[in-house]
N, C-alpha and C. Protein backbone atom coordinates (compact mmCIF):
# COMPACT_ATOMS: atom_id res chain seq x y z
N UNK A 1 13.36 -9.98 47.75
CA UNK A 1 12.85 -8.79 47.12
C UNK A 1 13.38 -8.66 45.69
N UNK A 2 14.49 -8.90 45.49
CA UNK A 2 15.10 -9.27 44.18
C UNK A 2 14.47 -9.98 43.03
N UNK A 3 14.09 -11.01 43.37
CA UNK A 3 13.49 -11.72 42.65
C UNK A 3 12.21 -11.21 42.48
N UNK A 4 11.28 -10.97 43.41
CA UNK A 4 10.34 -10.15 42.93
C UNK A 4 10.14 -9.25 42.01
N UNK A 5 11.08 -8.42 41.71
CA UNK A 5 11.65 -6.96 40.65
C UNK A 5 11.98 -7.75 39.61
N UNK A 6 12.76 -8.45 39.59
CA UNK A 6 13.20 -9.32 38.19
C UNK A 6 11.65 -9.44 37.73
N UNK A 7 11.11 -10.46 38.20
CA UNK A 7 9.88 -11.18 37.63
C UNK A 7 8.83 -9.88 37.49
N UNK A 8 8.55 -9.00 38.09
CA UNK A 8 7.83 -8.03 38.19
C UNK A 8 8.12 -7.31 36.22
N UNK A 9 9.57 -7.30 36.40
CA UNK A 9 9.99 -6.64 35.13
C UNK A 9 9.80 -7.82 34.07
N UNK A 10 10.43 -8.79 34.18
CA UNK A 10 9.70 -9.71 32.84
C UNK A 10 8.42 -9.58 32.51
N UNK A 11 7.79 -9.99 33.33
CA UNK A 11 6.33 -9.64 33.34
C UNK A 11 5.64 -8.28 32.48
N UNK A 12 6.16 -7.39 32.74
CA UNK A 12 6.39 -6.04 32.11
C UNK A 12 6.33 -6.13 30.66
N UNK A 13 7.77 -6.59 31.02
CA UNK A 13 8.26 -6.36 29.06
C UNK A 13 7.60 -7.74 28.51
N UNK A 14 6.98 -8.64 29.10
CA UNK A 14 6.40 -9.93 28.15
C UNK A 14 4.49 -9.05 27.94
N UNK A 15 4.37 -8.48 28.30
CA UNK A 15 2.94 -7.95 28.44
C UNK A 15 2.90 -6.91 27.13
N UNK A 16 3.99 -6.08 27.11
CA UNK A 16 4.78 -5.29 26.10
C UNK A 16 4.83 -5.50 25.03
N UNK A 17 5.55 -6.57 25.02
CA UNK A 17 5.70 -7.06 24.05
C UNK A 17 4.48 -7.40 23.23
N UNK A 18 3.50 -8.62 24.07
CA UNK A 18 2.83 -9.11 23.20
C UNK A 18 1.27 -8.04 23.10
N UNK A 19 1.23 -6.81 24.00
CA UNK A 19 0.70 -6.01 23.04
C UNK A 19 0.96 -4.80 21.79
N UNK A 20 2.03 -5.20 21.89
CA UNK A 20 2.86 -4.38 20.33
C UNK A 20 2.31 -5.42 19.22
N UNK A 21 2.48 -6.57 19.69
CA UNK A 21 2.64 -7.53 18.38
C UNK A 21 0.95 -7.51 18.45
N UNK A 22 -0.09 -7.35 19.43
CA UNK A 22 -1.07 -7.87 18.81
C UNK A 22 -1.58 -6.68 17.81
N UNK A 23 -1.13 -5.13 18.35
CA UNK A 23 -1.56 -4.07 17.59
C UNK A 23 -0.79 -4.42 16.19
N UNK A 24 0.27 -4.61 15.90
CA UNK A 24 1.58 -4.94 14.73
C UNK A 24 1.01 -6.21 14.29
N UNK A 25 0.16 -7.00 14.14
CA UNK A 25 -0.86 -8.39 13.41
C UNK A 25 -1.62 -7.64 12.59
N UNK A 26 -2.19 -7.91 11.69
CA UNK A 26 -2.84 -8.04 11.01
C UNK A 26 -3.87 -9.23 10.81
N UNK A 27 -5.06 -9.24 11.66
CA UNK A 27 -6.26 -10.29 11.55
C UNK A 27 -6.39 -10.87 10.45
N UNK A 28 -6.62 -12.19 9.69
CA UNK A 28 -7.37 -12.71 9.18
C UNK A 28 -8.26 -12.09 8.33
N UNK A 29 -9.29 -12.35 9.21
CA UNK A 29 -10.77 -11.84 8.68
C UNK A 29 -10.91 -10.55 8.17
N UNK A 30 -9.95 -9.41 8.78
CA UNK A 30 -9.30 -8.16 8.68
C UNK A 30 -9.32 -8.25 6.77
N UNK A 31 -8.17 -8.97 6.99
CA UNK A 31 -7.40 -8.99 5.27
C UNK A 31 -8.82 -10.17 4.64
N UNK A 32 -9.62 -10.51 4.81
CA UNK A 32 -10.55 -10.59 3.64
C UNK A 32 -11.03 -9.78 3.41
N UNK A 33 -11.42 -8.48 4.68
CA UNK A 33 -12.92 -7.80 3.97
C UNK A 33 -11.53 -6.94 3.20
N UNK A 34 -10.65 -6.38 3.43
CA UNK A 34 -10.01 -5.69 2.91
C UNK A 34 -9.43 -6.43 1.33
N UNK A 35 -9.49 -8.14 1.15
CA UNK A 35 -9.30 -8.26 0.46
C UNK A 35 -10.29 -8.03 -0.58
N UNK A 36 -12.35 -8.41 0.04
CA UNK A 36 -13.43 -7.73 -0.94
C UNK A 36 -13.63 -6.75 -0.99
N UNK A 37 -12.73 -5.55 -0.38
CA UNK A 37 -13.25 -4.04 -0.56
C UNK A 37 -12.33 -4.00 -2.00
N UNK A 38 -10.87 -4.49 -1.79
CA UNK A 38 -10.24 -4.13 -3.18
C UNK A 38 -10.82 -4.66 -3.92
N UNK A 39 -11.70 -5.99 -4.57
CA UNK A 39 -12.57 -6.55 -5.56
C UNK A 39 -13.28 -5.40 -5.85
N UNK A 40 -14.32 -4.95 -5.20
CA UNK A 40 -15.28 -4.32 -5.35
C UNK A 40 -14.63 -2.35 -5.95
N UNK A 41 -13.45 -2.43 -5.27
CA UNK A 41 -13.38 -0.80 -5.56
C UNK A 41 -12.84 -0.24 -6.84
N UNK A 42 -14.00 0.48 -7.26
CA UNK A 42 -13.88 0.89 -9.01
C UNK A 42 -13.01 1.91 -8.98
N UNK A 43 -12.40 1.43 -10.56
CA UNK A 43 -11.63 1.91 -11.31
C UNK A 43 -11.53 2.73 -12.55
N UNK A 44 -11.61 3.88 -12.90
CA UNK A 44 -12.32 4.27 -14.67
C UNK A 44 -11.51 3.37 -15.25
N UNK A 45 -12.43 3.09 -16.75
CA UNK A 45 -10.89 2.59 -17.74
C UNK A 45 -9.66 3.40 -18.31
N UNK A 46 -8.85 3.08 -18.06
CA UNK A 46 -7.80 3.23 -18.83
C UNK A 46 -8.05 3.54 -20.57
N UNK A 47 -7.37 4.56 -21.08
CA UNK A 47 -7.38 4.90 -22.88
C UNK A 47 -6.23 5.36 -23.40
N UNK A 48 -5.92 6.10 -24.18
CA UNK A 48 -5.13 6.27 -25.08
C UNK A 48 -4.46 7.17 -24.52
N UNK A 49 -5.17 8.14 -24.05
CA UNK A 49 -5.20 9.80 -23.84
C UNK A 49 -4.71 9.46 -22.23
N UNK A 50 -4.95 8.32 -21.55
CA UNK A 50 -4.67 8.16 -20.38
C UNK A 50 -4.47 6.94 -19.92
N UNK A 51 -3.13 6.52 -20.23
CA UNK A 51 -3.23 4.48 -20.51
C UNK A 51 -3.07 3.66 -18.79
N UNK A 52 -3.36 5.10 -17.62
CA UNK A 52 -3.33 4.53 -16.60
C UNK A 52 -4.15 5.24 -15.41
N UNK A 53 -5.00 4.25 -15.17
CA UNK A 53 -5.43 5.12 -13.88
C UNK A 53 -5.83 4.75 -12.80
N UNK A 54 -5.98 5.55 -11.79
CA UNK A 54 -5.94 5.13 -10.45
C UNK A 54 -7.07 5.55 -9.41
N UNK A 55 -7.30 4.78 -8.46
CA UNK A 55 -8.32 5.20 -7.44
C UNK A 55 -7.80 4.33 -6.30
N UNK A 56 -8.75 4.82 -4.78
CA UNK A 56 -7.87 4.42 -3.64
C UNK A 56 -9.37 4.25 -2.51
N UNK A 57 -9.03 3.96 -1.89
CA UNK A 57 -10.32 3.84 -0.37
C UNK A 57 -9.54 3.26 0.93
N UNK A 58 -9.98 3.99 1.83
CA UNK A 58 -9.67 3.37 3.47
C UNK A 58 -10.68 2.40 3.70
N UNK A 59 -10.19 0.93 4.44
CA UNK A 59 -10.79 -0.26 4.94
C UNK A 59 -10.47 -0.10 6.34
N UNK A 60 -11.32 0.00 7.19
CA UNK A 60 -11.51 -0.05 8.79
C UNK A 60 -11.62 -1.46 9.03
N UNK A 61 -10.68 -1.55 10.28
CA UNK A 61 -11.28 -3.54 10.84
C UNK A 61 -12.50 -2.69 12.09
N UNK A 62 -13.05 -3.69 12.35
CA UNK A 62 -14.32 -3.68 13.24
C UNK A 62 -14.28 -2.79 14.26
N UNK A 63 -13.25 -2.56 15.00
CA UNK A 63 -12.69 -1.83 16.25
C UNK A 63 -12.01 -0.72 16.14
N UNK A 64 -12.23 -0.60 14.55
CA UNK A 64 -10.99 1.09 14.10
C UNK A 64 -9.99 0.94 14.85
N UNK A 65 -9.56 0.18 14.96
CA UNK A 65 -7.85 0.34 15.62
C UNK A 65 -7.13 -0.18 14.22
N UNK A 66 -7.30 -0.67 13.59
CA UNK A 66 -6.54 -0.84 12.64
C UNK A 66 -7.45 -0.41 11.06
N UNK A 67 -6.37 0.02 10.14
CA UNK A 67 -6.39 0.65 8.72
C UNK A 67 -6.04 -0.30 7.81
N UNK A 68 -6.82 0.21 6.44
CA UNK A 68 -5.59 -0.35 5.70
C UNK A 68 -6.02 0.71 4.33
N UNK A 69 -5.15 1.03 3.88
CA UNK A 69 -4.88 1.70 2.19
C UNK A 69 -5.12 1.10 1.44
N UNK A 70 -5.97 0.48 0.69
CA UNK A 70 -5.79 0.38 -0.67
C UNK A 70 -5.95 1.22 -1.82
N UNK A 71 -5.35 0.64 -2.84
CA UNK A 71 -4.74 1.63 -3.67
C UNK A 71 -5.23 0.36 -5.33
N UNK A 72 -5.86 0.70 -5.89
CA UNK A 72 -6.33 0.05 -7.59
C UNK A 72 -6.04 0.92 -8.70
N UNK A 73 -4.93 0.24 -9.30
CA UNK A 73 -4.58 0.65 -10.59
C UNK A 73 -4.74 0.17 -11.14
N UNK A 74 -5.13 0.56 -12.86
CA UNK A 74 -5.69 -0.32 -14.52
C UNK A 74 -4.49 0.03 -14.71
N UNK A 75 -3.97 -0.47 -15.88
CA UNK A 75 -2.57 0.14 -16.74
C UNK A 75 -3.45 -0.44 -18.02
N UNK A 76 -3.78 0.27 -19.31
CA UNK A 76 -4.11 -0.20 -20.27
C UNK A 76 -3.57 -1.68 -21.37
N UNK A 77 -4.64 -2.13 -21.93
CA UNK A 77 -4.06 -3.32 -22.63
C UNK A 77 -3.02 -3.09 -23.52
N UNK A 78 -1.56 -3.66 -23.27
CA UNK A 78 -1.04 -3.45 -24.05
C UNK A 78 -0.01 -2.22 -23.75
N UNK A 79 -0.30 -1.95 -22.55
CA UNK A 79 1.19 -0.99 -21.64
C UNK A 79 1.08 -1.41 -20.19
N UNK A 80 2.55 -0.74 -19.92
CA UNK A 80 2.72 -1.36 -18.17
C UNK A 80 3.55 -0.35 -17.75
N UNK A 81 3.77 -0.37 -16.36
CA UNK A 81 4.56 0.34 -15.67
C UNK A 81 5.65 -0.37 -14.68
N UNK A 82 6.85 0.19 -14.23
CA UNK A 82 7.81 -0.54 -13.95
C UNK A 82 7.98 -0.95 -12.31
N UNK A 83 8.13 -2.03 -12.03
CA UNK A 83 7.69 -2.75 -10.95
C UNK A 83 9.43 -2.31 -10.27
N UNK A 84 10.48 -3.05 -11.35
CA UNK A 84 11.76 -2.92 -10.81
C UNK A 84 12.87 -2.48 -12.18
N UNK A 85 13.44 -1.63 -12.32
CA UNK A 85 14.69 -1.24 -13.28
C UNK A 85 15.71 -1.09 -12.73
N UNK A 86 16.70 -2.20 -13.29
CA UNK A 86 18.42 -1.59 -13.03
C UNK A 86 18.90 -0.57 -13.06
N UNK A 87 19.43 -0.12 -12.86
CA UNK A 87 20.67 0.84 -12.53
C UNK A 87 20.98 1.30 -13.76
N UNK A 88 20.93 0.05 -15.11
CA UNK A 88 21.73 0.07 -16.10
C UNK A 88 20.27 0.24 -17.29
N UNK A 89 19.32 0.88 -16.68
CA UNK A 89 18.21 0.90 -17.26
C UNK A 89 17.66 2.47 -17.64
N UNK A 90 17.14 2.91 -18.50
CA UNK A 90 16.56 4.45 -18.48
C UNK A 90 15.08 4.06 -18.17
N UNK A 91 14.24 3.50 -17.58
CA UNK A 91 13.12 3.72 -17.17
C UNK A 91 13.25 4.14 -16.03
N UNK A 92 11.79 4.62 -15.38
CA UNK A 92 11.58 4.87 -13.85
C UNK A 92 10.93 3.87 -13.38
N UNK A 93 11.39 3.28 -12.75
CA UNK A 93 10.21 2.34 -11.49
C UNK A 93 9.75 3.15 -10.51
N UNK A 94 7.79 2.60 -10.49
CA UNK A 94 7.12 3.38 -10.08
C UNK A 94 7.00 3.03 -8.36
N UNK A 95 6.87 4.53 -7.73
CA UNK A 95 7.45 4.60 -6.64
C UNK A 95 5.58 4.49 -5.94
N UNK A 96 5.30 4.04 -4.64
CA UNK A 96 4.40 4.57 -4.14
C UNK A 96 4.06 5.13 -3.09
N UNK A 97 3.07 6.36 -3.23
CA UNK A 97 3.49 7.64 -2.05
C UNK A 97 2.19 7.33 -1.45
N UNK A 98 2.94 7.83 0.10
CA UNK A 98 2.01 8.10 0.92
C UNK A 98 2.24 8.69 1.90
N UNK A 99 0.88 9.59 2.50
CA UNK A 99 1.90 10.65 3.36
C UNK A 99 0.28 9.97 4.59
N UNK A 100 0.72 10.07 5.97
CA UNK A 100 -0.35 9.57 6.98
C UNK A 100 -0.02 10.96 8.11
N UNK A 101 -1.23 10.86 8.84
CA UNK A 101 -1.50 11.84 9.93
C UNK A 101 -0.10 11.18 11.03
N UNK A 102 -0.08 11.90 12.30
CA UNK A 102 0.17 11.23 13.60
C UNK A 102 -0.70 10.94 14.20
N UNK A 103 -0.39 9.52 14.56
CA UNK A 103 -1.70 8.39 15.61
C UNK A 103 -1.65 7.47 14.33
N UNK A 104 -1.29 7.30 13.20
CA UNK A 104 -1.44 6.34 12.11
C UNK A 104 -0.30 5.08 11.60
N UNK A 105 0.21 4.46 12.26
CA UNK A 105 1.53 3.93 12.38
C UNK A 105 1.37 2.50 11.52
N UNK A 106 2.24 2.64 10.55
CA UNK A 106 2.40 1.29 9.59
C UNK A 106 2.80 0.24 10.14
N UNK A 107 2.08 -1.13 9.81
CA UNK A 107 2.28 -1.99 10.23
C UNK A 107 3.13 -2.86 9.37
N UNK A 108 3.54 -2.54 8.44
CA UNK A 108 3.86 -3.03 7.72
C UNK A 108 4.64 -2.53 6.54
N UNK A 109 5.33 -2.94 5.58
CA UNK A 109 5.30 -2.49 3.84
C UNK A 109 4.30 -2.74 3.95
N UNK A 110 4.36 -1.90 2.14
CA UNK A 110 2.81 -1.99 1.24
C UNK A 110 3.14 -3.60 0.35
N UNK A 111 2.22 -3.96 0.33
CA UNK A 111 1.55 -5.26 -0.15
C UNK A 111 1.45 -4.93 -1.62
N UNK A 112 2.59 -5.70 -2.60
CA UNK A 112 2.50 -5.51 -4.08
C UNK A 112 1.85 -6.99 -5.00
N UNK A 113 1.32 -6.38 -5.55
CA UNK A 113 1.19 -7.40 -6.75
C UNK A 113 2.31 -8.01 -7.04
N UNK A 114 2.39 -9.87 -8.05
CA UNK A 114 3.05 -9.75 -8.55
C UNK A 114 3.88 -8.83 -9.89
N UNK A 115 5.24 -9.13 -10.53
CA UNK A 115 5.56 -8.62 -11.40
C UNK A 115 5.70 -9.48 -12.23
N UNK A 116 5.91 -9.10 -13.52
CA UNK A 116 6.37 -9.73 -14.73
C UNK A 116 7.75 -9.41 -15.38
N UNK A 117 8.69 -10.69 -15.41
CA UNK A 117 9.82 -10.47 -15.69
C UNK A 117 10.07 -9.33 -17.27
N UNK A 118 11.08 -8.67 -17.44
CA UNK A 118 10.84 -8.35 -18.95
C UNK A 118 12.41 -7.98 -19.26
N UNK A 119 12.71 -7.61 -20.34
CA UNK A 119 13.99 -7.59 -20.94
C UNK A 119 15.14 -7.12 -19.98
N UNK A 120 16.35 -7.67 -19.97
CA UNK A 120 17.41 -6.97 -19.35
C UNK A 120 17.33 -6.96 -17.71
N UNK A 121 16.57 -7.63 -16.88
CA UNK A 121 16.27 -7.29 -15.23
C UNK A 121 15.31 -6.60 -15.47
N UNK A 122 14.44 -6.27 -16.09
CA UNK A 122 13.58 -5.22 -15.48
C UNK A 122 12.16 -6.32 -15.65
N UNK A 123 11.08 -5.54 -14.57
CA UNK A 123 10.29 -5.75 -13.84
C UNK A 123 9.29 -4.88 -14.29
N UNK A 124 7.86 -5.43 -14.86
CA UNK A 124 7.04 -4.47 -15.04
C UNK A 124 5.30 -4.91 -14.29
N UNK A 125 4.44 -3.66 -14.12
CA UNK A 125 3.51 -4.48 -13.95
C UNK A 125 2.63 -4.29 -14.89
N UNK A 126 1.68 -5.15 -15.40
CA UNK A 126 0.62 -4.85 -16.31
C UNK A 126 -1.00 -5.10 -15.55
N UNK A 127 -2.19 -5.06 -16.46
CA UNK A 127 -3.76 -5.38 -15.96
C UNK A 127 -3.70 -4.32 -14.93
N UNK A 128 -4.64 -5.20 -14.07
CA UNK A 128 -5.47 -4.67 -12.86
C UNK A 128 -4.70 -5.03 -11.58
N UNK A 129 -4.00 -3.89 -10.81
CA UNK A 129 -2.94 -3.96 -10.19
C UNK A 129 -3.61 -3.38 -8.51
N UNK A 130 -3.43 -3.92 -7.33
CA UNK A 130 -3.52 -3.75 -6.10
C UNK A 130 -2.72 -3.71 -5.28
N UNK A 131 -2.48 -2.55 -4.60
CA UNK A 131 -1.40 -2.37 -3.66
C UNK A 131 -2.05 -1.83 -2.21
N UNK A 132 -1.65 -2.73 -1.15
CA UNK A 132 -2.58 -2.61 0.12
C UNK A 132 -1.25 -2.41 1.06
N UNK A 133 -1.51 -0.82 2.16
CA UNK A 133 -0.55 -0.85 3.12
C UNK A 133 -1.83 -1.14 4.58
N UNK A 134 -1.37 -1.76 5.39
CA UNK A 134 -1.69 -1.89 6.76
C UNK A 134 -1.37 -0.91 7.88
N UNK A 135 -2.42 0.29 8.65
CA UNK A 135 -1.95 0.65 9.95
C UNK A 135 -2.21 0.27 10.98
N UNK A 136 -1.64 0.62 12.39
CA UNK A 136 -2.34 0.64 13.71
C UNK A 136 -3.12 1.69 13.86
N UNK A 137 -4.34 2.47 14.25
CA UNK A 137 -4.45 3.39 14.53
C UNK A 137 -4.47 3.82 16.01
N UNK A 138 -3.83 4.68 16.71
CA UNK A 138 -2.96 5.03 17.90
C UNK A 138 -4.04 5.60 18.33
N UNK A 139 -4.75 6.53 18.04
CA UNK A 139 -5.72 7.84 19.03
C UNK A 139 -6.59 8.20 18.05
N UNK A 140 -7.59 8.88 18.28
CA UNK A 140 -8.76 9.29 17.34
C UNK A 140 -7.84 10.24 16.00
N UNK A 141 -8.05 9.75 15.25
CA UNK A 141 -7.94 10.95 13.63
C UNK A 141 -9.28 11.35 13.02
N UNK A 142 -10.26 11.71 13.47
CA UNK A 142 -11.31 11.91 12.76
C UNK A 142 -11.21 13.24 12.09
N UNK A 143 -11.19 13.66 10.60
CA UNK A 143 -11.46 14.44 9.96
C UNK A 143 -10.18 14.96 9.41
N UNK A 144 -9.37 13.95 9.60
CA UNK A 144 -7.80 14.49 9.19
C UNK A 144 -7.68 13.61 7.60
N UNK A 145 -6.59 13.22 7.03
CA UNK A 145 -6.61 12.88 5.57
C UNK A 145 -5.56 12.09 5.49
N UNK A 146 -5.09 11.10 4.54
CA UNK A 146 -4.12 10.39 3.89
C UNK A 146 -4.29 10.22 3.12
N UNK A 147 -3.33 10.88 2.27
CA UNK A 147 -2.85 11.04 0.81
C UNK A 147 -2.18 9.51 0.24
N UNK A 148 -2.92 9.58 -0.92
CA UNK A 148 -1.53 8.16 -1.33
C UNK A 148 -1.59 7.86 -2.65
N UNK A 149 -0.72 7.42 -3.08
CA UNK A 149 -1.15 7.91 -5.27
C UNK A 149 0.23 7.24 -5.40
N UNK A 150 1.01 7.14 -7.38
CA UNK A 150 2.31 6.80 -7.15
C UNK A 150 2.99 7.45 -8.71
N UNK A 151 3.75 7.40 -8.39
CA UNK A 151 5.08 7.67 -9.43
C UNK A 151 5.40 6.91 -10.95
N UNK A 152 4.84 7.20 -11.68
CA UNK A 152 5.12 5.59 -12.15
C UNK A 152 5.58 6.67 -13.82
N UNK A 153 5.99 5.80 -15.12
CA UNK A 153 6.34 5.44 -16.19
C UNK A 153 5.65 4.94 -16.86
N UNK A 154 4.76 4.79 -17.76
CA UNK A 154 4.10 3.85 -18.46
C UNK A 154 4.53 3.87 -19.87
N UNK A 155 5.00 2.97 -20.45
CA UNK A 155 5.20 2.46 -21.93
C UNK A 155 4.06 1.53 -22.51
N UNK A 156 4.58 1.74 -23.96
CA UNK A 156 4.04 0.47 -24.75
C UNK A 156 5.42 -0.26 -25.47
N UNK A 157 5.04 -0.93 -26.42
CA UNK A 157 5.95 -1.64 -26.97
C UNK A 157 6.91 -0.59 -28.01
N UNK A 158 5.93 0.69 -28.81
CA UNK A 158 6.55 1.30 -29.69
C UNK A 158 7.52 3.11 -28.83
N UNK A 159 6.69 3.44 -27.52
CA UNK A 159 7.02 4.23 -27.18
C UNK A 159 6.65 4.43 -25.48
N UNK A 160 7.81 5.65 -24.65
CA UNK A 160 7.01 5.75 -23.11
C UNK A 160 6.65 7.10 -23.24
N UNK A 161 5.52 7.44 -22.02
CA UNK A 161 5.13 8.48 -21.82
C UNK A 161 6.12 9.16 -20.86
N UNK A 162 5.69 10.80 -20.49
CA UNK A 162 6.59 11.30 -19.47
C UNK A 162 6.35 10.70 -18.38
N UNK A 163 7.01 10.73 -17.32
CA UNK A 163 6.82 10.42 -15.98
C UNK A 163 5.16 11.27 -15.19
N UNK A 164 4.74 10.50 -14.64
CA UNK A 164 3.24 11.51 -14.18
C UNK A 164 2.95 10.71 -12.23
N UNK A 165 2.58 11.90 -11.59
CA UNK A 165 2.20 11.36 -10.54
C UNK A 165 0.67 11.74 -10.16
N UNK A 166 0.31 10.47 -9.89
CA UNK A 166 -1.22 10.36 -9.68
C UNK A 166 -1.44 10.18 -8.54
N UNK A 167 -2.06 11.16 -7.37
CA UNK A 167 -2.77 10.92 -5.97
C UNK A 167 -4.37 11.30 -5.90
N UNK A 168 -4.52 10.34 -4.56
CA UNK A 168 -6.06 10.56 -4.19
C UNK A 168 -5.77 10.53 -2.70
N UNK A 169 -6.83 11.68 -2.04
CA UNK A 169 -6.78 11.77 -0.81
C UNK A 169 -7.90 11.53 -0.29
N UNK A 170 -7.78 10.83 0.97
CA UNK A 170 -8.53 9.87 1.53
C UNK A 170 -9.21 10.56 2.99
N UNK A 171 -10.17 11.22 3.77
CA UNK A 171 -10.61 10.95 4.31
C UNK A 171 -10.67 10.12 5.63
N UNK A 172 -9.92 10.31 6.63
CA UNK A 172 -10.45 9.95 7.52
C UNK A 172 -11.50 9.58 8.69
């Protein structure tokens, strides 16, 4: 009878297990369309008056059990915003927010662009910038919202602007 309960319980937690991990995967095919929704999802340009801007959209996989955020930022030609700053640095590195319902569980970090090295340790990003987070979705959310936008700094070479936070809310 012993042995039965043992194996009964492995059995258990191996079943467990590997449906955590299959909800906690991220498909393939998943992360292309999500990789052509970010191609496709417009951006205004960037100007003088506003050398950065942002827009966002939810990507469903086939079965709505899983999400994903993306998030498209311009930073104008010729300014950037800070990916990573030391300690020993007065910029801000830009933070990115997001606030999700319950039933919406991250699978992950958010998915950054690369950075570009720049003076002293610091880290900036410039162009056309994509940042993608991955969820599970747990139970129906229909008509509820996720917010998500970010923190950021933007300079040029001669001067920075104030700190500004930019969100868009999303629709479930």
């Amino acid at each position: 009878m012993r042995k039965i309960i043992k194996v009964s319980f492995i059995t258990v937690c191996l079943f467990i297990t590997s449906l955590t991990f299959s909800q906690n995967r991220i498909d393939a095919g998943f992360k292309q369309v999500v990789s052509e929704a970010s191609d496709k999802l417009w951006v205004s340009q960037p100007d003088m008056s506003d050398p950065v801007t942002v827009n966002a959209e939810l990507v469903w996989s086939n079965n709505r059990e899983q999400l994903a955020v993306v998030m498209k930022v311009r930073v104008l030609e010729n300014w950037h915003i800070y990916a990573y700053v030391p300690g020993s640095q007065p910029y801000i590195t830009t933070e990115l927010k997001l606030s999700v319902p319950d039933g919406v569980t991250p699978v992950d970090k958010w998915e950054k662009p690369g950075a570009y090295p720049s003076a002293d340790g610091v880290y900036i990003y410039e162009g056309s910038l994509v940042f993608v987070h991955y969820f599970s979705v747990d139970k129906p959310v229909k008509e509820k919202q996720i917010e998500t936008g970010l923190y950021y700094q933007t300079c040029d070479l001669k001067q920075c602007l104030p700190p500004q936070t930019k969100m868009r809310k999303l629709t479930l």
